[in-house]
Every structure is written in structure tokens, then in C-alpha cells.
Protein backbone atom coordinates (compact mmCIF):
# COMPACT_ATOMS: atom_id res chain seq x y z
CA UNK A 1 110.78 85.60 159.20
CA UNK A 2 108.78 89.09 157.72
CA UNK A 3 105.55 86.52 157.60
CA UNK A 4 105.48 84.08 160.00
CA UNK A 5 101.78 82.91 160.16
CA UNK A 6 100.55 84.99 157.78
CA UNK A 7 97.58 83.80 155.97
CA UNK A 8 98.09 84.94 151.78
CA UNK A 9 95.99 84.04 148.84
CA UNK A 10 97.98 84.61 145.40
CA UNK A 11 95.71 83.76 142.25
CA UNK A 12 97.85 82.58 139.17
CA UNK A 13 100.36 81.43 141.25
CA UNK A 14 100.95 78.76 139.38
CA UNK A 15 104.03 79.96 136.95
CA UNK A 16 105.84 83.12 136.46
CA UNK A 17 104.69 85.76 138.53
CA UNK A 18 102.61 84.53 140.89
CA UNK A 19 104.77 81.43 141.56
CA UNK A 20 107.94 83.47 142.08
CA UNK A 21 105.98 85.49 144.87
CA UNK A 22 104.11 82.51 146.19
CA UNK A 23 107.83 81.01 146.49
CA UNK A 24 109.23 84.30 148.13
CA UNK A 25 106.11 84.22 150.67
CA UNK A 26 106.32 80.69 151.70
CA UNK A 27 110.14 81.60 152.52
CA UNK A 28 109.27 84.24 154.98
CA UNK A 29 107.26 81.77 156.99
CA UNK A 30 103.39 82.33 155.21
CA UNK A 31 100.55 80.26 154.91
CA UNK A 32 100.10 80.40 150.89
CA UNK A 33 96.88 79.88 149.32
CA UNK A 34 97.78 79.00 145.47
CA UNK A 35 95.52 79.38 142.58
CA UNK A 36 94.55 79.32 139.00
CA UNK A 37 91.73 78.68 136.82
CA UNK A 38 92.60 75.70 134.92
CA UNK A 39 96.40 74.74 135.56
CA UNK A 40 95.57 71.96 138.84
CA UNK A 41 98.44 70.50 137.97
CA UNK A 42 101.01 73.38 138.08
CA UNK A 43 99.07 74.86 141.61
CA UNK A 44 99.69 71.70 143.13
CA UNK A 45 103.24 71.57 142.74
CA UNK A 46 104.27 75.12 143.65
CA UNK A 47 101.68 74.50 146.93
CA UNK A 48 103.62 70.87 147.44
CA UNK A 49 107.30 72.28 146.69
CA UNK A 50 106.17 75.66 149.43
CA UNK A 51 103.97 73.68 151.70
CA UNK A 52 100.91 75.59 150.84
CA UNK A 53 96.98 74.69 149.80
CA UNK A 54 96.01 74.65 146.00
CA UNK A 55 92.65 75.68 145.06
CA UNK A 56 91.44 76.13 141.93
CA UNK A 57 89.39 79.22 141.68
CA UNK A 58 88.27 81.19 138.07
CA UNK A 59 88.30 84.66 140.06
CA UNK A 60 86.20 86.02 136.97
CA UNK A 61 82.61 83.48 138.09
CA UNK A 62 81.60 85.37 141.57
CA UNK A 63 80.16 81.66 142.74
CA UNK A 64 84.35 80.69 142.75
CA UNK A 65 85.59 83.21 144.38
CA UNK A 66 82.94 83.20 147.30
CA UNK A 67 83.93 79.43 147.66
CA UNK A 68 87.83 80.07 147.32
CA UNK A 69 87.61 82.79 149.87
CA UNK A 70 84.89 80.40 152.82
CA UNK A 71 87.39 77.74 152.04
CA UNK A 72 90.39 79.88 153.01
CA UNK A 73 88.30 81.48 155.89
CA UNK A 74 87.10 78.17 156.87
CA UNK A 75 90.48 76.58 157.52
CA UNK A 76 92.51 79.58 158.75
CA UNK A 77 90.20 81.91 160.43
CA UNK A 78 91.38 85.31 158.68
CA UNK A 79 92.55 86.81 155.00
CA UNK A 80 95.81 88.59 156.01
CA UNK A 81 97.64 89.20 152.32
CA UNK A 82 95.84 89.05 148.89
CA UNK A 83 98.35 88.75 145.62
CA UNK A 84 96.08 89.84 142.29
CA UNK A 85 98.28 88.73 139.90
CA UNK A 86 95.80 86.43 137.81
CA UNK A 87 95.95 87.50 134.37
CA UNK A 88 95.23 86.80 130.63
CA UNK A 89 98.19 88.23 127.96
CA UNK A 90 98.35 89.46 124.32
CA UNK A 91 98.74 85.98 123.48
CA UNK A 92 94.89 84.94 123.46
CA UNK A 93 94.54 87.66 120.98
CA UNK A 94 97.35 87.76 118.90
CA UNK A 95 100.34 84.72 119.06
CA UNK A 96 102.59 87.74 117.33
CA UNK A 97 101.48 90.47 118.98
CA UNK A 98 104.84 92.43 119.48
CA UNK A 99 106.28 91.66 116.03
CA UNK A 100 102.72 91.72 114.30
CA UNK A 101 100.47 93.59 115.89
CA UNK A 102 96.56 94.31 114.86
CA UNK A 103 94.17 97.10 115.49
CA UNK A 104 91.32 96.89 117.76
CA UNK A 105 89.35 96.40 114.98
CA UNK A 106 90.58 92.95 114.41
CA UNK A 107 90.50 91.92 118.31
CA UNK A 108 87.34 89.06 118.17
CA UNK A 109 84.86 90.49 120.94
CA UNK A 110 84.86 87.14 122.48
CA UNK A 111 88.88 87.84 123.61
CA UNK A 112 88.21 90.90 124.75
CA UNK A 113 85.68 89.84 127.16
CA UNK A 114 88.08 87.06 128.73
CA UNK A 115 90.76 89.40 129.06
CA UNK A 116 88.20 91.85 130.69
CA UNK A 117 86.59 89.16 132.89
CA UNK A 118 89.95 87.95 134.28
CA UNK A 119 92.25 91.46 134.19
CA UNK A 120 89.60 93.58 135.62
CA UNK A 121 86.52 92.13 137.06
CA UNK A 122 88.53 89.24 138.39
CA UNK A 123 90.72 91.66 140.56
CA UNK A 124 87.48 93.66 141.21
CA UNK A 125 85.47 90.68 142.53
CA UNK A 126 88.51 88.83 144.58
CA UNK A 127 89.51 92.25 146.37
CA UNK A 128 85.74 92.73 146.99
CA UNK A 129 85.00 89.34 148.68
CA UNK A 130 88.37 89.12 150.47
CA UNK A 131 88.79 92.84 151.74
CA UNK A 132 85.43 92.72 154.09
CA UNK A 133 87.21 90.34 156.32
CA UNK A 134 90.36 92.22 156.54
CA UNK A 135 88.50 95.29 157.67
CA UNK A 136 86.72 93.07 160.28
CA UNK A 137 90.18 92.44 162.06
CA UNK A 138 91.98 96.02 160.55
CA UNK A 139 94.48 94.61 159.20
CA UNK A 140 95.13 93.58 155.79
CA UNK A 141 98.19 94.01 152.51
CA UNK A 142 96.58 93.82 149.14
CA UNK A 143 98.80 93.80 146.36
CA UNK A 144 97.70 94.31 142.49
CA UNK A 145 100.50 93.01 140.08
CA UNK A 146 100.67 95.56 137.09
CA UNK A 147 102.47 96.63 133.99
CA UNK A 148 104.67 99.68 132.67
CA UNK A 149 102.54 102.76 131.37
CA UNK A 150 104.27 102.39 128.00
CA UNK A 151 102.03 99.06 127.52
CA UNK A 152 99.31 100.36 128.33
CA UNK A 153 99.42 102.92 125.31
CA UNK A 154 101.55 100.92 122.95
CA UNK A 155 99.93 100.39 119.53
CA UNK A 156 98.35 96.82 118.82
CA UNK A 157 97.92 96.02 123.06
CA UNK A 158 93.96 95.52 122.85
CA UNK A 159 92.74 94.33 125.11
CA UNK A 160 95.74 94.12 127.51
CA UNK A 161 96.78 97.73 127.98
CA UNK A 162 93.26 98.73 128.45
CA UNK A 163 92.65 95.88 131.12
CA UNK A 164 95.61 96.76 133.42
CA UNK A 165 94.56 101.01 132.86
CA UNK A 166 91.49 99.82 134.51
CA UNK A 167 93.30 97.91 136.94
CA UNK A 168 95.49 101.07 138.01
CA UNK A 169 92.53 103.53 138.15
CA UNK A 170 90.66 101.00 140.31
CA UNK A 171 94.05 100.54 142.84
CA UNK A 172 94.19 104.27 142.94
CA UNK A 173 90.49 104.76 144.32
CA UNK A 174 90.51 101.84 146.43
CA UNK A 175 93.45 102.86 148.31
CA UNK A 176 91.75 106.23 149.28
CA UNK A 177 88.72 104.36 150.21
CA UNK A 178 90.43 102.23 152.39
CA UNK A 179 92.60 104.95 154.30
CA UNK A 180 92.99 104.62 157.68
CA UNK A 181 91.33 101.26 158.07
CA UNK A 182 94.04 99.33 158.66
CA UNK A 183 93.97 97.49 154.97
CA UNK A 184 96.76 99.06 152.64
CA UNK A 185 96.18 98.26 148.71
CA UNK A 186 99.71 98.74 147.07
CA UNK A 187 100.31 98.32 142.76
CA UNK A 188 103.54 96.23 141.83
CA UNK A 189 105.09 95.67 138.36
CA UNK A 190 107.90 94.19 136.92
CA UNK A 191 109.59 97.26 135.46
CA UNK A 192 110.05 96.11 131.80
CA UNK A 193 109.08 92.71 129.63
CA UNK A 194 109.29 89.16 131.85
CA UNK A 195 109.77 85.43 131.08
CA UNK A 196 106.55 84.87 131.77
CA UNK A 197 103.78 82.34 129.51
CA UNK A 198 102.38 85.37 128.22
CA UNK A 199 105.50 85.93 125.67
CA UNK A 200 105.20 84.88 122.36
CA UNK A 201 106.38 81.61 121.43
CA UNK A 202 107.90 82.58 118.14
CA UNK A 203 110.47 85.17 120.86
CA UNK A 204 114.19 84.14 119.82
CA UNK A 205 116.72 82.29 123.35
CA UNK A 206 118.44 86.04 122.29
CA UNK A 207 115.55 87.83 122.82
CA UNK A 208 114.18 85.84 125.95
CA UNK A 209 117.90 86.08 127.27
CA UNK A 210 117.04 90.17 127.73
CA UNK A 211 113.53 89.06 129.71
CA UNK A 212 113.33 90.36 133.61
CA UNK A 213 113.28 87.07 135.47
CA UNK A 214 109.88 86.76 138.13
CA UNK A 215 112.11 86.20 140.35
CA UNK A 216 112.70 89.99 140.81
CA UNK A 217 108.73 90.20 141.95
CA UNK A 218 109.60 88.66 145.44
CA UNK A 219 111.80 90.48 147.67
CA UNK A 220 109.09 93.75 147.06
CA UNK A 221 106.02 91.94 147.40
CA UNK A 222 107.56 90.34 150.86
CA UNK A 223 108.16 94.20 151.82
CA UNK A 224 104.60 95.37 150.43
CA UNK A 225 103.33 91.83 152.69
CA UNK A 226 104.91 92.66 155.56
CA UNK A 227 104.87 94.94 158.35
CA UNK A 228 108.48 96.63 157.35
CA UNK A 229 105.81 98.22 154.98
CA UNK A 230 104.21 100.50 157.70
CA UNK A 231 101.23 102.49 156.38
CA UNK A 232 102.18 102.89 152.90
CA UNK A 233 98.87 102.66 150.87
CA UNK A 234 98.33 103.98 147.11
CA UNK A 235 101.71 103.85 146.11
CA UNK A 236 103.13 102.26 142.60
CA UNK A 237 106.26 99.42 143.00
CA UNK A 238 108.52 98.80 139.96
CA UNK A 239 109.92 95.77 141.57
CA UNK A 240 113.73 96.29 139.23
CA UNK A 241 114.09 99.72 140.47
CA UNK A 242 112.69 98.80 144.33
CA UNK A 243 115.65 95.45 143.89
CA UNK A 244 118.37 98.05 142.61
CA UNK A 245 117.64 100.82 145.70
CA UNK A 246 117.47 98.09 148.17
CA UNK A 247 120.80 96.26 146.88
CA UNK A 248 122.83 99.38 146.34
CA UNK A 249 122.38 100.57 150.19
């Protein structure tokens, strides 16, 4: 197994996303640490169907993620893998936001700031607390879940295209900070639109029939976990295209 023993924390690993790679860790033999802000109910079932711990953690409030991460430290002695994959969508802005969308203008401040807390400060302050312990046995994987450039620039996306531009830009620098110490910080996206929550409900079974299925987020974030990853730090995963050269050899 690529992760027998290994000790990995995925936040919003309750559905989509974060469940699919929870699921794909706890195959390979991992010690999963599952959380979420709110959704007890849906972290305790992925952590009872994969054998893993639920915590619930906000990672925006600093006080949470210092007790997530003494709790985790407490009861397995190290960090090894950290999944940043918590996230708020479009949908707390806009419930039609890729059939109607609105200028920035129209965004209520409010929204903007829980997108912000979550999509950027939230990665900023979990990486922050967690990576310090890594360092302290040089060793670490930290993984940043992402999106495609084009959403990042596509009209009516505020605050969600701005949140994960931030989020890039910040994986970029910390991987050259953290260069040769043992701790590799690697970006992974989808490659296109997923069947995650954060699709609009008003999406046709046609139209949600074309969606990428999570599922496709495992088998790279094992690699980017494990030590078949070597020393690769700073580089950008699109998990369809990663599946389709790994399938095809």
C-alpha cells in the first residue's frame, strides 16, 4: 500500500472532492483525518465507512485550526499529508451563476468575505499551523485542490475565481520557500466542471451527465501523497489529464 501509516488531514472531506480523496487515501493504507465546518454528520460517515477520525474544524477561525491540528498531533505524533480542499462555490453568491451571472458590483460584501475566509485564509492558516511540524521531522506532502485558469477569469466568478488566483500565487511561493526541506507543496485540479455541491441546482441530469466525477481526484493525489512522488514540489496536477497519461501507458 503507497500509504501505509501515513498520518493525512483532508478538510471538506466530507462530499465530493475531499471525500473521493479521503476514500482513495484510506485505500492505500492512511490514517485519515476528515473535516468540515458544519457537515458532522457527512464527516462521520466517510471517517466510519474509511476507518478514519472526524473532526470538525472551520479552518477560516485560527482558535480551530490550532485545536484540529494538537488533536491530530496529540493522538498520532506527526502531520505527514495535508489535503486543502475546503472550499466555498459560486453558489453562496449566486444560485445561477453559470446561466445568470452578475458583476462584482452586485456580489454582497458579506459573501465575499466567506469565500475569502475559507478559499484563501483558510488554506493560508491550515498550511501555516500544520507545515511547522512537518519541517520538524523533514518530511511532509501538501496538496492544494484548485481550479482551471479559465474560471478564474470567466465573467460573473466573484468571488470564486479571485479566491483560488490567490490560492495558486500562494502554492507557487510556498513551494520555493519550502525547497529542499523535505516538505513538497503540490496544486491539483479537476481539469474541467465536477459533480460536486457547488453546482447549481437548477443544472439539467443532461448537463450533470457531462460533470467530471471526484472520483478522478484520487489516483493523483495518492501519487502527489506518496513517495512514488519523489521531490516534485511547485508543480500544477490536472488530475483528467494525469488519469489519461497514467492509463494509456
Amino acid at each position: 500500500m503507497k500509504l501505509k501509516d501515513k498520518i493525512a488531514i483532508v478538510t471538506g472531506g466530507g462530499r465530493g472532492i475531499g471525500k473521493a480523496i479521503a476514500e482513495a487515501f484510506a485505500r492505500e493504507g492512511a490514517d485519515v483525518i476528515v473535516t468540515a465546518a458544519r457537515q458532522r454528520d457527512e464527516i462521520e460517515s466517510v471517517a466510519s465507512k474509511i476507518g478514519g477520525t472526524a473532526i470538525l474544524a472551520d479552518v477560516s477561525k485560527k482558535e480551530e485550526v490550532g485545536k484540529l491540528v494538537d488533536e491530530v498531533i496529540a493522538k498520532f505524533g506527526r502531520i505527514d499529508i495535508l489535503v486543502n480542499n475546503a472550499g466555498r462555490g459560486m453558489k453562496f453568491v449566486n444560485g445561477d451563476f453559470m446561466s445568470e451571472p452578475k458583476p462584482f458590483w452586485e456580489a454582497d460584501p458579506d459573501v465575499w468575505r466567506m469565500v475569502i475566509d475559507t478559499n484563501v485564509n483558510g488554506v493560508f492558516l491550515m498550511t501555516h499551523t500544520v507545515v511547522p511540524h512537518m519541517l520538524k521531522h523533514k518530511s511532509g506532502r501538501v496538496i492544494n485542490i484548485s481550479m482551471n485558469y479559465e474560471t478564474m477569469k470567466r465573467k460573473g466568478f466573484t468571488p470564486y475565481g479571485p479566491s483560488k488566483a490567490a490560492l495558486e500565487s500562494m502554492s507557487i511561493i510556498w513551494a520555493q520557500e519550502l525547497e529542499g526541506t523535505g516538505v513538497n507543496l503540490n496544486v491539483l485540479l479537476h481539469g474541467g466542471a465536477t459533480d460536486t455541491g457547488m453546482i447549481p441546482d437548477s443544472f439539467t441530469t443532461s448537463q450533470r451527465s457531462r460533470l467530471i466525477d471526484p472520483a478522478v481526484m484520487g489516483p493523483p493525489a495518492v501519487y502527489l501523497a506518496s513517495d512514488e512522488a519523489g521531490d516534485l514540489n511547485g508543480q500544477r496536477i490536472v488530475a483528467a489529464e494525469w488519469i489519461k497519461s497514467h492509463t494509456t501507458k
